[in-house]
Protein backbone atom coordinates (compact mmCIF):
# COMPACT_ATOMS: atom_id res chain seq x y z
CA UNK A 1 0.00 0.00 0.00
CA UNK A 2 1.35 3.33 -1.03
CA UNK A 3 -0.10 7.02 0.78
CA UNK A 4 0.16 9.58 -0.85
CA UNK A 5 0.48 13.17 -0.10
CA UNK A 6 1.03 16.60 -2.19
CA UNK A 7 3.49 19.09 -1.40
CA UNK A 8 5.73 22.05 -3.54
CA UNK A 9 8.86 22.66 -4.67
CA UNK A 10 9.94 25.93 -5.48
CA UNK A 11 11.03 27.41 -9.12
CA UNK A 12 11.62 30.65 -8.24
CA UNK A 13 8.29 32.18 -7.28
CA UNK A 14 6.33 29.26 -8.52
CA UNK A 15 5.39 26.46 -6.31
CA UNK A 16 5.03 23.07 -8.57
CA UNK A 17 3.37 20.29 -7.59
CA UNK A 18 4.86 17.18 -5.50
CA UNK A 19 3.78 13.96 -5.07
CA UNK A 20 5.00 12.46 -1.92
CA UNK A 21 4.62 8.52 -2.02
CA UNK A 22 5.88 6.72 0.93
CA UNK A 23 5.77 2.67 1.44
CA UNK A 24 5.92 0.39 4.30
CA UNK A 25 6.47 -2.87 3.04
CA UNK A 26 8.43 -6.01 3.94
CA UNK A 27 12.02 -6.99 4.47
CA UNK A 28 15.06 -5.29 6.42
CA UNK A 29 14.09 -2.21 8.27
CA UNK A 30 15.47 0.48 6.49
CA UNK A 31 14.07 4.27 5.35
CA UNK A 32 15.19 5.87 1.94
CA UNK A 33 14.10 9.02 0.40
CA UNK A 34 14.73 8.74 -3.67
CA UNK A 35 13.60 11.39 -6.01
CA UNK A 36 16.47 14.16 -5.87
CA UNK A 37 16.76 15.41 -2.59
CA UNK A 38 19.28 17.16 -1.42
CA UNK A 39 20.39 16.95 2.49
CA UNK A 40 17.88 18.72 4.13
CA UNK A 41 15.65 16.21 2.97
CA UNK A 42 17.28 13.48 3.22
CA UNK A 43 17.87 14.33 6.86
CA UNK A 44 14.23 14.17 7.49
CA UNK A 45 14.55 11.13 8.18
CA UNK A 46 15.80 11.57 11.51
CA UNK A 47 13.64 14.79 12.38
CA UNK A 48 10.46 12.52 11.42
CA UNK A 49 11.58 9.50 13.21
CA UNK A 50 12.13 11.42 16.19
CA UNK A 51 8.93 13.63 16.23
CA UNK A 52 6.89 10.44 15.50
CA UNK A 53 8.62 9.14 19.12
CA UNK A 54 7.44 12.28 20.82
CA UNK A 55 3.86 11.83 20.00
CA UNK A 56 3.99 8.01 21.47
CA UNK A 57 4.31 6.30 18.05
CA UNK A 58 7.89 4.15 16.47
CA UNK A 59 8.18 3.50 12.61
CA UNK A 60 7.54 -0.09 12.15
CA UNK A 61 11.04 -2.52 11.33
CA UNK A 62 10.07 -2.59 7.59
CA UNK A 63 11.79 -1.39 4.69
CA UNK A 64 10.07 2.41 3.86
CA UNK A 65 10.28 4.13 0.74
CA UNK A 66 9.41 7.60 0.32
CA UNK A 67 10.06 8.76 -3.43
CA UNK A 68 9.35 12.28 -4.51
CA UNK A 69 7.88 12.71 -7.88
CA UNK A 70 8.38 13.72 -10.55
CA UNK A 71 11.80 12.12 -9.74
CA UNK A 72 13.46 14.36 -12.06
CA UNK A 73 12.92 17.81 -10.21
CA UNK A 74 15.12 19.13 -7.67
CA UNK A 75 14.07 18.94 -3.80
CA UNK A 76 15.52 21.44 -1.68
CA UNK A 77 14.62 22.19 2.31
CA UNK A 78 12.79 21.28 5.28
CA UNK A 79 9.52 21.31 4.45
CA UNK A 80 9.48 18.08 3.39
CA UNK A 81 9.14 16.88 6.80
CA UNK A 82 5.31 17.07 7.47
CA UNK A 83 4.17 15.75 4.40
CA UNK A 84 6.69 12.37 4.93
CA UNK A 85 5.62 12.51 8.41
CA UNK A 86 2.03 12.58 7.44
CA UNK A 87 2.66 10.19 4.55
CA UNK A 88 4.24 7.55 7.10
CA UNK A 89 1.17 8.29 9.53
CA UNK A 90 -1.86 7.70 6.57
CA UNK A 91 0.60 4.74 5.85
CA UNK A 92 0.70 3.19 9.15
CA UNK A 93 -3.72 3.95 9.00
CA UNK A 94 -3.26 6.17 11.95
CA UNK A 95 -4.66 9.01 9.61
CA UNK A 96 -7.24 8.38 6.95
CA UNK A 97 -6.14 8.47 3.74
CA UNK A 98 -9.17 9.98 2.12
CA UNK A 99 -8.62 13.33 3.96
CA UNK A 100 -5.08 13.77 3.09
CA UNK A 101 -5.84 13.75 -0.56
CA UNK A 102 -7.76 17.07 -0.17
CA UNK A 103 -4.46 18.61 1.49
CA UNK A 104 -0.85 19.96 0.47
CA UNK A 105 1.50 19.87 2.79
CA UNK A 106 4.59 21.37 3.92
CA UNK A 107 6.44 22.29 7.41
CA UNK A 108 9.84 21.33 9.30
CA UNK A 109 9.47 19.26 12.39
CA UNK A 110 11.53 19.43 15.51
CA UNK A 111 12.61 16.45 17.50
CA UNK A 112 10.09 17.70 20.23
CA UNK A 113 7.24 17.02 17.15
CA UNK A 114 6.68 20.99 17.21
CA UNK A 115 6.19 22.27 13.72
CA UNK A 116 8.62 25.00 12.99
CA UNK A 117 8.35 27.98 9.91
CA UNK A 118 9.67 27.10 6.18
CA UNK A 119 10.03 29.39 3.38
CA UNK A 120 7.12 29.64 0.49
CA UNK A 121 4.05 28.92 2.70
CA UNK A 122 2.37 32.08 0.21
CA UNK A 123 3.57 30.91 -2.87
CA UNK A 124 2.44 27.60 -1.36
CA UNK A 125 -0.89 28.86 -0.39
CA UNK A 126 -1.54 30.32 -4.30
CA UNK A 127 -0.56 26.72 -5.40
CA UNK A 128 -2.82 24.73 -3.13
CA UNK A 129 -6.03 27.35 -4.35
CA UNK A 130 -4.90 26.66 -7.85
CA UNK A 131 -5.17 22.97 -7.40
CA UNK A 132 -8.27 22.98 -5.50
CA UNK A 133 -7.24 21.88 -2.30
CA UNK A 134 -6.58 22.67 1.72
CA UNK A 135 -2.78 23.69 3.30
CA UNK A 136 -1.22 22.50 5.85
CA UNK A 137 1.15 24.28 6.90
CA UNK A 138 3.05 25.60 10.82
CA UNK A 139 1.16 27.22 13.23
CA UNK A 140 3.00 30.82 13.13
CA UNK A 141 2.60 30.69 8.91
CA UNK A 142 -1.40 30.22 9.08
CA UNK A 143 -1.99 34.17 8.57
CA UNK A 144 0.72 34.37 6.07
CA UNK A 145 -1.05 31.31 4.37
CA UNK A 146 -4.96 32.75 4.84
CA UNK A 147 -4.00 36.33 2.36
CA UNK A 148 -3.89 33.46 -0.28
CA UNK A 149 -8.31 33.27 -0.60
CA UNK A 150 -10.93 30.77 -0.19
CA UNK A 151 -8.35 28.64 1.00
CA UNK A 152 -8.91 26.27 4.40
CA UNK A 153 -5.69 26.54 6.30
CA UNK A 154 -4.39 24.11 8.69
CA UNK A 155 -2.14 26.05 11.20
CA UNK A 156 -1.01 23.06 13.42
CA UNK A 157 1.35 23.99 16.32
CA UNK A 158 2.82 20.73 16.06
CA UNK A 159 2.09 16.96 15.30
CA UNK A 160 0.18 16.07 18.29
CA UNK A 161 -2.37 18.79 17.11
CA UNK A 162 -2.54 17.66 13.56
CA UNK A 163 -3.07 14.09 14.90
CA UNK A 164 -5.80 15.18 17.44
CA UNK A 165 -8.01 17.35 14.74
CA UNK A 166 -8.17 14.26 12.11
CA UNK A 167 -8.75 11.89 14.95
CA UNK A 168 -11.92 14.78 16.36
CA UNK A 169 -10.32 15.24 19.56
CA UNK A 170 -9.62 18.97 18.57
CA UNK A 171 -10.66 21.64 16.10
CA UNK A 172 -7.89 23.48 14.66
CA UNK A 173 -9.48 27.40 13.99
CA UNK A 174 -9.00 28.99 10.14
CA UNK A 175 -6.26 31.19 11.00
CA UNK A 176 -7.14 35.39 9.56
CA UNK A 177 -4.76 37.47 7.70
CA UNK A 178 -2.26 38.96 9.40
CA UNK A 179 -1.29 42.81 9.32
CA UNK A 180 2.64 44.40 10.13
CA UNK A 181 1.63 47.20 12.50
CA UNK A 182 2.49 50.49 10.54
CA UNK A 183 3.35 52.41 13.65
CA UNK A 184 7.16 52.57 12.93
CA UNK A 185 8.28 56.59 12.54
CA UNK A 186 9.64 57.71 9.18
CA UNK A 187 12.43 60.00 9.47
CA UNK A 188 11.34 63.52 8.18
CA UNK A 189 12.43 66.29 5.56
CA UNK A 190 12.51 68.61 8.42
CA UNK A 191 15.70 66.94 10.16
CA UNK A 192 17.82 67.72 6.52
CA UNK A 193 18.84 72.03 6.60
CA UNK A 194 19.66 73.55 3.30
CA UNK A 195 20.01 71.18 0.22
CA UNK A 196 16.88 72.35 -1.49
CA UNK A 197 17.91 71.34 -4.74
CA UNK A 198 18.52 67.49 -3.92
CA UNK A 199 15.09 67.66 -1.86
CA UNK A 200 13.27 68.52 -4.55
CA UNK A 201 15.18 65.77 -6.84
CA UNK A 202 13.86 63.40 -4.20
CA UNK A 203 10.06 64.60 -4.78
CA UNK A 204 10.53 64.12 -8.01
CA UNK A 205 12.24 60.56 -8.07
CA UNK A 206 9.46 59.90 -5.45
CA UNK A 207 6.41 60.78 -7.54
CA UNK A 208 7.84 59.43 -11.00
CA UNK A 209 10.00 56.25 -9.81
CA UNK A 210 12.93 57.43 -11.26
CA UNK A 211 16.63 56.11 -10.19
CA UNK A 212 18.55 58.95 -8.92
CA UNK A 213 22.17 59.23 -7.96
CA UNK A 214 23.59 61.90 -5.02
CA UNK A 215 26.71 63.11 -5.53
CA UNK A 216 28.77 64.70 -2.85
CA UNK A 217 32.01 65.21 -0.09
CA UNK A 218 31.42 63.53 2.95
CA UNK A 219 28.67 64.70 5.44
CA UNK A 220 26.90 66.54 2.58
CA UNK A 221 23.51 64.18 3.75
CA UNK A 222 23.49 61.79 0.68
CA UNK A 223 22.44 59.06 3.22
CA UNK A 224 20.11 61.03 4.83
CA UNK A 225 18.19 61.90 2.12
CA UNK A 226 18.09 58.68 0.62
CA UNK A 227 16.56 57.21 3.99
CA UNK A 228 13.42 59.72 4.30
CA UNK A 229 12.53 58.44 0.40
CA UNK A 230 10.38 55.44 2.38
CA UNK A 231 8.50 58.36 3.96
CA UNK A 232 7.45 60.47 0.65
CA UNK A 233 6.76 56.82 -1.29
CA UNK A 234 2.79 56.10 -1.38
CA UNK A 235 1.83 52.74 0.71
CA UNK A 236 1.37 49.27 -1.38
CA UNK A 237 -1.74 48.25 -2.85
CA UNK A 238 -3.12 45.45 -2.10
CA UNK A 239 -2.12 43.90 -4.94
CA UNK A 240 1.56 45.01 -4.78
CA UNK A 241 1.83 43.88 -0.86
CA UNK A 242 0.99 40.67 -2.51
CA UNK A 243 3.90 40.53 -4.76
CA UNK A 244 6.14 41.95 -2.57
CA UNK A 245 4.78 39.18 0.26
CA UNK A 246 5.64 36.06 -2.47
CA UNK A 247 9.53 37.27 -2.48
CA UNK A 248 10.01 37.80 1.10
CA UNK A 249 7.84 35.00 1.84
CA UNK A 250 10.22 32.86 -0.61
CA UNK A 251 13.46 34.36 1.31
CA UNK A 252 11.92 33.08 4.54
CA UNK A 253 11.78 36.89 5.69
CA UNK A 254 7.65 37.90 6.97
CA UNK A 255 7.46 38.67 10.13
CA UNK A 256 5.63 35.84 11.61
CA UNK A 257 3.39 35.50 8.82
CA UNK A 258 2.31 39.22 8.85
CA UNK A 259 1.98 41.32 5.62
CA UNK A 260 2.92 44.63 5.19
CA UNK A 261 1.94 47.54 3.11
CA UNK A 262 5.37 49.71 3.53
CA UNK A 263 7.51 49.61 0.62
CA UNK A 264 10.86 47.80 0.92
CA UNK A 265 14.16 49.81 1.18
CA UNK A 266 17.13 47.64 0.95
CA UNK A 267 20.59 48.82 2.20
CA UNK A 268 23.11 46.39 1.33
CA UNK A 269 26.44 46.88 2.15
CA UNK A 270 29.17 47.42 -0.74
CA UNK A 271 30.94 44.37 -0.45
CA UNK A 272 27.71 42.58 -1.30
CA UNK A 273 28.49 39.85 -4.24
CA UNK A 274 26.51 39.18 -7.50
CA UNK A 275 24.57 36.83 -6.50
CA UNK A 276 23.57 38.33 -3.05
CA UNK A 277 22.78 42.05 -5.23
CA UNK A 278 21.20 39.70 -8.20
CA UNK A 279 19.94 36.35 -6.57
CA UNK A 280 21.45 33.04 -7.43
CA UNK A 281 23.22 30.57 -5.08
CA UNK A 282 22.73 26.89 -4.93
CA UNK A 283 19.14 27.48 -4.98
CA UNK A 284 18.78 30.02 -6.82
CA UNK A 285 17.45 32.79 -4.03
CA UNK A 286 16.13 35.91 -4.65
CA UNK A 287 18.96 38.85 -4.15
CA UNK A 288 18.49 42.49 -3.28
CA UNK A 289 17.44 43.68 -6.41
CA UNK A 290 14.16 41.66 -5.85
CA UNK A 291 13.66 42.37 -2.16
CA UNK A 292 13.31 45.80 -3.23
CA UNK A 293 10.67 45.05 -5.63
CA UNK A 294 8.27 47.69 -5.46
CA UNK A 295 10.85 49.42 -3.50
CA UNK A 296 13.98 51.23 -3.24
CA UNK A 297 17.11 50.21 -3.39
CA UNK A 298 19.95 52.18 -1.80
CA UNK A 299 23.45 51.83 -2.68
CA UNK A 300 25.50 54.04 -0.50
CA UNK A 301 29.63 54.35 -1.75
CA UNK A 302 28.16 53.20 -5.28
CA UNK A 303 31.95 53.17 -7.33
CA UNK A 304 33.27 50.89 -4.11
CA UNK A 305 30.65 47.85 -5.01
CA UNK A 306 32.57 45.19 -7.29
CA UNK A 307 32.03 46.13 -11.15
CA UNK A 308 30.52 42.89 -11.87
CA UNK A 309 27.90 43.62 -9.80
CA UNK A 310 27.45 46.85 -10.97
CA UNK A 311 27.22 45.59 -14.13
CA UNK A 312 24.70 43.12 -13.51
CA UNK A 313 22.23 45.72 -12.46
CA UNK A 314 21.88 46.90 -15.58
CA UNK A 315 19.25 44.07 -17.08
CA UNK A 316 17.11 44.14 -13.76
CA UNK A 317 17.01 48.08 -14.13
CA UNK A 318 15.77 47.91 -17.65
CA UNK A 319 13.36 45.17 -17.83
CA UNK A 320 11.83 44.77 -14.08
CA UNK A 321 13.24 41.39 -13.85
CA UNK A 322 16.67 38.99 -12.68
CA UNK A 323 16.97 36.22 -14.50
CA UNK A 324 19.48 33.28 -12.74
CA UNK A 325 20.97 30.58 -15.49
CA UNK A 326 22.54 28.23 -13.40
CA UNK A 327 23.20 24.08 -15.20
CA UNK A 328 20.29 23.02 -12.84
CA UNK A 329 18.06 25.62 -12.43
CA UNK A 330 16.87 28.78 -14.31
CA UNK A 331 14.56 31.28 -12.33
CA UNK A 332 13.31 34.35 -13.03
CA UNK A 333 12.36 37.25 -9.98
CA UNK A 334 10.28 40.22 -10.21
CA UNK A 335 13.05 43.08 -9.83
CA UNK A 336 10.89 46.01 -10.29
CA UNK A 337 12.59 48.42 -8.23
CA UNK A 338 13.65 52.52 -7.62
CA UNK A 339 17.75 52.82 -7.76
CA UNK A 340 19.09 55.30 -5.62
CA UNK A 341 22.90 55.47 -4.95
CA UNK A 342 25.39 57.86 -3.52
CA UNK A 343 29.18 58.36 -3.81
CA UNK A 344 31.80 60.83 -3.06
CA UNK A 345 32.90 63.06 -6.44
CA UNK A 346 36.85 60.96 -5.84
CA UNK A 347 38.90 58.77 -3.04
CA UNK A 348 39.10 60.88 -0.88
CA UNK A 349 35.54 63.02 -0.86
CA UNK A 350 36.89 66.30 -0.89
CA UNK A 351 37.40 67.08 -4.88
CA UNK A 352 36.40 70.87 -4.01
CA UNK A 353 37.71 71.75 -1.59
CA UNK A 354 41.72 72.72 -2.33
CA UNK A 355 42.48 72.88 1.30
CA UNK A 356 41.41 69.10 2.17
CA UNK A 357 41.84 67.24 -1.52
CA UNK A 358 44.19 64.86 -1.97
CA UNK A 359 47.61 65.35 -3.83
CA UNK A 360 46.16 63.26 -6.81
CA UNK A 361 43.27 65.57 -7.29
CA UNK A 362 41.32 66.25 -10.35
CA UNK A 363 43.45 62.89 -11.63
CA UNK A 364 41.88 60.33 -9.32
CA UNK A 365 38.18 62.01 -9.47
CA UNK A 366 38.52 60.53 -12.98
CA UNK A 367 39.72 57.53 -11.58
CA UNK A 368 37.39 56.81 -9.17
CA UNK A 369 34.36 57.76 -11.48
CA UNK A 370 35.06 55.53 -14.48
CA UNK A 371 34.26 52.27 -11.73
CA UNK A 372 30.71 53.45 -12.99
CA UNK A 373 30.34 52.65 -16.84
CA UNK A 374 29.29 54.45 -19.22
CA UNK A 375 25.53 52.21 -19.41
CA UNK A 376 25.07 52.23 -15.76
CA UNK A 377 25.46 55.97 -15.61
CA UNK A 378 23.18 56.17 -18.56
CA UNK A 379 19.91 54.23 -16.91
CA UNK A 380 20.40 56.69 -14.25
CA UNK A 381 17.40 59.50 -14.37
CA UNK A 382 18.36 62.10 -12.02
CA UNK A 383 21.93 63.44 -11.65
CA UNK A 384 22.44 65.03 -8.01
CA UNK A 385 25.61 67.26 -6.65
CA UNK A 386 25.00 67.44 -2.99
CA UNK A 387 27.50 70.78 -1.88
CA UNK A 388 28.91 70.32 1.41
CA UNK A 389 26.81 72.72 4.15
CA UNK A 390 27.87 76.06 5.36
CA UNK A 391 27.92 77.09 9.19
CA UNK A 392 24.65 79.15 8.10
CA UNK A 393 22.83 76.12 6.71
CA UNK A 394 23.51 74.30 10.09
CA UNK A 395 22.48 76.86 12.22
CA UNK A 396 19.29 77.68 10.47
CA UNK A 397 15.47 76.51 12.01
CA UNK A 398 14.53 73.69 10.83
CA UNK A 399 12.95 74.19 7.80
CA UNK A 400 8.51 74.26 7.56
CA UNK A 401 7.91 71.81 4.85
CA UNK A 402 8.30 67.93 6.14
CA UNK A 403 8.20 64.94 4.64
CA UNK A 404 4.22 64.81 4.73
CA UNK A 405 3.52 67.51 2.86
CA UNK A 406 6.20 66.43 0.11
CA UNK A 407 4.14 62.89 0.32
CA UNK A 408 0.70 64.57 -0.41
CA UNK A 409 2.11 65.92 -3.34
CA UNK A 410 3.71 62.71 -4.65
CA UNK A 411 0.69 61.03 -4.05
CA UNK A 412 -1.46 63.36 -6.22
CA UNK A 413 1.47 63.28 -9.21
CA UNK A 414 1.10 59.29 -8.79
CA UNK A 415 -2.54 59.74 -8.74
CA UNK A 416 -2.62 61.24 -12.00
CA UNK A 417 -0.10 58.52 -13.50
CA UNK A 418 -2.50 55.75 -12.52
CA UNK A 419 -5.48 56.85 -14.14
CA UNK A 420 -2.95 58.00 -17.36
CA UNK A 421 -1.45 54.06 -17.87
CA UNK A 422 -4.77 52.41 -15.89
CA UNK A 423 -5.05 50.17 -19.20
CA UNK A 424 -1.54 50.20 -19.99
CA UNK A 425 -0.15 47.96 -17.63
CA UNK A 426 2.26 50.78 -16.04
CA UNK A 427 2.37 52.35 -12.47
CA UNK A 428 4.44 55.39 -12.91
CA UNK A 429 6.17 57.09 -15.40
CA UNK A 430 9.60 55.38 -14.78
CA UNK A 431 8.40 52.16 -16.38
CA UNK A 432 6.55 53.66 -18.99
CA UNK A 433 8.12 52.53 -22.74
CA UNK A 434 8.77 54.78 -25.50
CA UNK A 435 6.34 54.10 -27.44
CA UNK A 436 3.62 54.91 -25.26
CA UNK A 437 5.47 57.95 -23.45
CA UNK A 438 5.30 59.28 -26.79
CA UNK A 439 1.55 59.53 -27.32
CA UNK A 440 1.31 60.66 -23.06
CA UNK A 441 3.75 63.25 -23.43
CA UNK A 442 1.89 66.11 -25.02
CA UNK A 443 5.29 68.23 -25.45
CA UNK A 444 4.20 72.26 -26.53
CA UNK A 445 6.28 74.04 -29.78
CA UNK A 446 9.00 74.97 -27.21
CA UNK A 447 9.62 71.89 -25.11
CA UNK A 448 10.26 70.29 -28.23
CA UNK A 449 12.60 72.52 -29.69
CA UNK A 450 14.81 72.41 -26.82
CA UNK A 451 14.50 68.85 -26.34
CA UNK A 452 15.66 68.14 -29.84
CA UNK A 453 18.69 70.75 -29.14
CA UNK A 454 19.60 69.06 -26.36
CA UNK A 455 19.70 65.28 -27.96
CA UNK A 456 22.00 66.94 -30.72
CA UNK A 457 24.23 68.74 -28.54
CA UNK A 458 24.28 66.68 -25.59
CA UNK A 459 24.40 63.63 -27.55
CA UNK A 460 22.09 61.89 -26.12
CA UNK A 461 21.44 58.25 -26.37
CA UNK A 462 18.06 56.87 -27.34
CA UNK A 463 17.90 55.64 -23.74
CA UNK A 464 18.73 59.09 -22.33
CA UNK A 465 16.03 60.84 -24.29
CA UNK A 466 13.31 58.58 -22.90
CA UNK A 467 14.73 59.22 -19.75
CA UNK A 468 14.46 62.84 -20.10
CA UNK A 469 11.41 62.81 -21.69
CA UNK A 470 10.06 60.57 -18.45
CA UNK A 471 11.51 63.21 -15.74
CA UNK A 472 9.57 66.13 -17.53
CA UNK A 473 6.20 64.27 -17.46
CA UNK A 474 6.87 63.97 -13.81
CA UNK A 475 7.73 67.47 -13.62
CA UNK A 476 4.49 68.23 -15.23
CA UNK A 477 2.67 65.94 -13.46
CA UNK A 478 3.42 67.29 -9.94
CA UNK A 479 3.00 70.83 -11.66
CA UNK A 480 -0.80 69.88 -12.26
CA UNK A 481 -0.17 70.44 -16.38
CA UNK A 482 -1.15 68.12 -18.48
CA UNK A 483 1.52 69.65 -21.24
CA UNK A 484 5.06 69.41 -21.31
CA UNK A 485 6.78 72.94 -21.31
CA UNK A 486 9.89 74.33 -21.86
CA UNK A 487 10.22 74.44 -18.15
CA UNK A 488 9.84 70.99 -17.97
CA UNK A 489 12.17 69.86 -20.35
CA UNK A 490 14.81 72.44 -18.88
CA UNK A 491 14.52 71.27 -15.28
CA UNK A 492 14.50 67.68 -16.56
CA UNK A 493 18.23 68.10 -18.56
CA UNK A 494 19.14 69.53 -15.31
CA UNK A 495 19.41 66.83 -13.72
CA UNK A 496 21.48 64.90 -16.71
CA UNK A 497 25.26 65.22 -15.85
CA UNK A 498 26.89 66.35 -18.81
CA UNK A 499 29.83 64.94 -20.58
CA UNK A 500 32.94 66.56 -20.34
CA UNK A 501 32.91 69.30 -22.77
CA UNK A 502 29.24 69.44 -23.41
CA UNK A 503 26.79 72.26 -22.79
CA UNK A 504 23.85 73.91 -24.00
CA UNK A 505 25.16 77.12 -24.71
């Protein structure tokens, strides 16, 4: 007699189908696992046996066979536990076998028999409603699991419980969604004195999506300003929370289960790999660029990160996605994300300043600038020098315009994008293409006349006119005007950083 019992195994996002089929038959007691696992799995076998011992019941002396089809996919982590567990317990007619068809499956076991969080239970969740069955899945995880829909959710502290709700001792209650609390304080606009003109490149980046890059000596605020973004960012929607929940959910990162609508801001540190900024691994994990889906992502000392990684930003910036090749896996992650970086203008920070540069100064600025290529620099939208304060900025009030009242206006500008790309497919101007920004950009005699001046002398790329062309319906978006000006297009070039030698005059 075979039992079986359906778990996943994860693709990336996607949560495929497993059939767990486990055996008790005769001959020398032995258990196996076959089917590709890798050794988490195959060290279920001692997590199970031991759990099954701590709820009063010993695996028979027979040969067991648990395969894991189809034999030909890869089986990675822990959650394989309950469904073998459960597989050995319908096979040893302790649990019915009719019920656990209805059911997938998945959970790590301690020795005590507690059941203890896994990775995926969301992506998990949307699997199970797509195959028109019930989850089981740990206690903590059943909120997580219940934002999935119509779905009944079994949220079993541990084995015992399970055992006792098929048997009718106990009722196990549909767990509810679970909320983050949103309580945590933003920092605020009205900590940052002076540096109007980077403040308002934030609103702007803020309301269009754009990536931006600060540029500046040491102690200018680049950092600073890059953390109060989160605060002038509109919250997630419901469906975005959702997408954003599959990824962390995937990296084993909710909180207990608990959604939240706050947009992600990732800080990774500069000596961050590849595969840590692009995913990858050996299972293929999702990396920073997808953690900050729907989010920001903040690379502080940009020209010190290695230039592979660098360079491997540059296909998740353009097309909203990371792709990982590996031999035994290729997996695909949502990367839809805002870039903002900072870095010092050379080495040393202090390219302006005669009195404190270094004795290689303007030679290294060069130097240390080229670590950014040439492509990089180019799928950056907003340019950003961030002048060192003077002792009257510091000792200046604070200034009367906070980070809420920036917000209301970014909301409004992405208000007006919604409703302009609600059948398009797009959220904010940033990810608009160029076909379409074309027919939404409604540029007047004089916009376009400096605009085409500026590609000619400025020599801009194809890419960089786009660009442009996307910062100036942002500009007129938070303006309230539904046509793009000369003012517009000005402010937008702005914020290019020209090539040595090139101007407008």
């Amino acid at each position: 007699m075979v039992a079986h019992i359906t778990t996943v195994a994860f693709m990336g996002l996607e949560a495929r189908p497993v059939d767990v089929q486990v055996q008790v038959a005769g001959g020398m007691p032995s258990f196996a696992i076959v089917g590709l696992p890798d050794k988490a799995v195959n060290e279920a076998k001692e997590r199970v046996r031991a759990a099954l011992t701590a709820v009063g019941l010993a695996l028979p002396p027979k040969r067991i066979t648990v395969n894991l089809s189809p034999a030909d996919l890869p089986k990675e982590g822990s959650h394989y536990d309950l469904p073998i567990a459960l597989g050995l317990l319908v096979a040893m007619e302790v649990l019915p076998r009719e019920d656990m068809a209805e059911l997938v499956a998945l959970g790590e076991l301690s020795l005590d028999g507690r059941l203890t969080p896994v990775p995926g239970v969301l992506p998990a969740a949307m699997a199970a409603v797509a195959l028109d069955k019930g989850l089981v899945c740990p206690g903590p995880q059943g909120g997580e699991a219940a934002w999935a829909g119509a779905l009944s959710v079994l949220a079993a502290p541990d084995l015992a419980a399970l055992i006792g709700h098929f048997k009718g001792s106990q009722v196990l209650p549909q767990p509810e969604p679970q909320l983050l609390d949103a309580t945590e304080r933003q920092p605020d606009l009205k900590d940052i004195k002076g540096q109007e003109t980077a403040k308002r490149a934030l609103e702007v980046a803020a309301a269009g999506g754009h990536n931006l890059l600060f540029v500046g000596p040491p102690g200018a605020g680049k950092s600073m300003l890059a953390a109060r973004l989160p605060g002038l960012l509109p919250p997630l929607d419901a469906t975005e929370a959702l997408d954003v929940s599959m990824i962390r959910s995937i990296s084993g990162l909710l909180d207990n289960g608990r959604i939240g609508r706050t947009r992600p801001f990732r800080t990774p540190h500069h000596s961050a790999s590849m595969p840590a900024l692009i995913g990858g691994g050996t299972r293929a994990r999702p990396g920073e660029v997808s953690l900050a889906h729907k989010g920001v992502l903040f690379l502080d000392e940009l020209p010190e990160f290695s230039r592979p990684a660098l360079e491997a930003l540059r296909q998740p910036l353009e097309t909203g996605r990371a792709v990982i090749a590996r031999a035994a896996a290729h997996v695909s992650y949502p990367a839809r994300f805002q870039l903002i970086a900072a870095m010092n203008p050379c080495r040393c920070g202090h390219l302006d300043d005669p009195g404190l540069a270094c004795s290689r100064a303007p030679r290294c600025a060069a130097d240390y600038q080229s670590r950014i290529s040439g492509p990089l620099f180019d799928r950056i939208d907003l340019h950003v020098d961030v002048a060192a304060l003077t002792a009257a900025d510091l000792t200046r009030p604070p200034p009367a315009e906070g980070s809420a009242e920036v917000a209301a206006r970014v909301a409004d500008a992405r208000a007006r994008q919604a409703r302009r790309y609600a059948d398009l497919g797009f959220a904010t101007n940033a990810e608009a293409d160029g076909d379409v920004l074309a027919r939404v950009a409604a540029l007047d005699a004089a916009g376009t006349a400096l605009l085409e001046q500026a590609v000619e002398r400025l020599r801009l790329s194809a890419r960089g006119y786009h660009r442009v062309l996307r910062v100036a319906r942002t500009l007129a978006d938070l303006a309230g005007a539904q046509a793009l000006g000369r003012a517009h297009v000005a402010e937008a070039l702005a914020y290019r950083r020209l090539q040595p030698g090139l101007s407008l005059a």
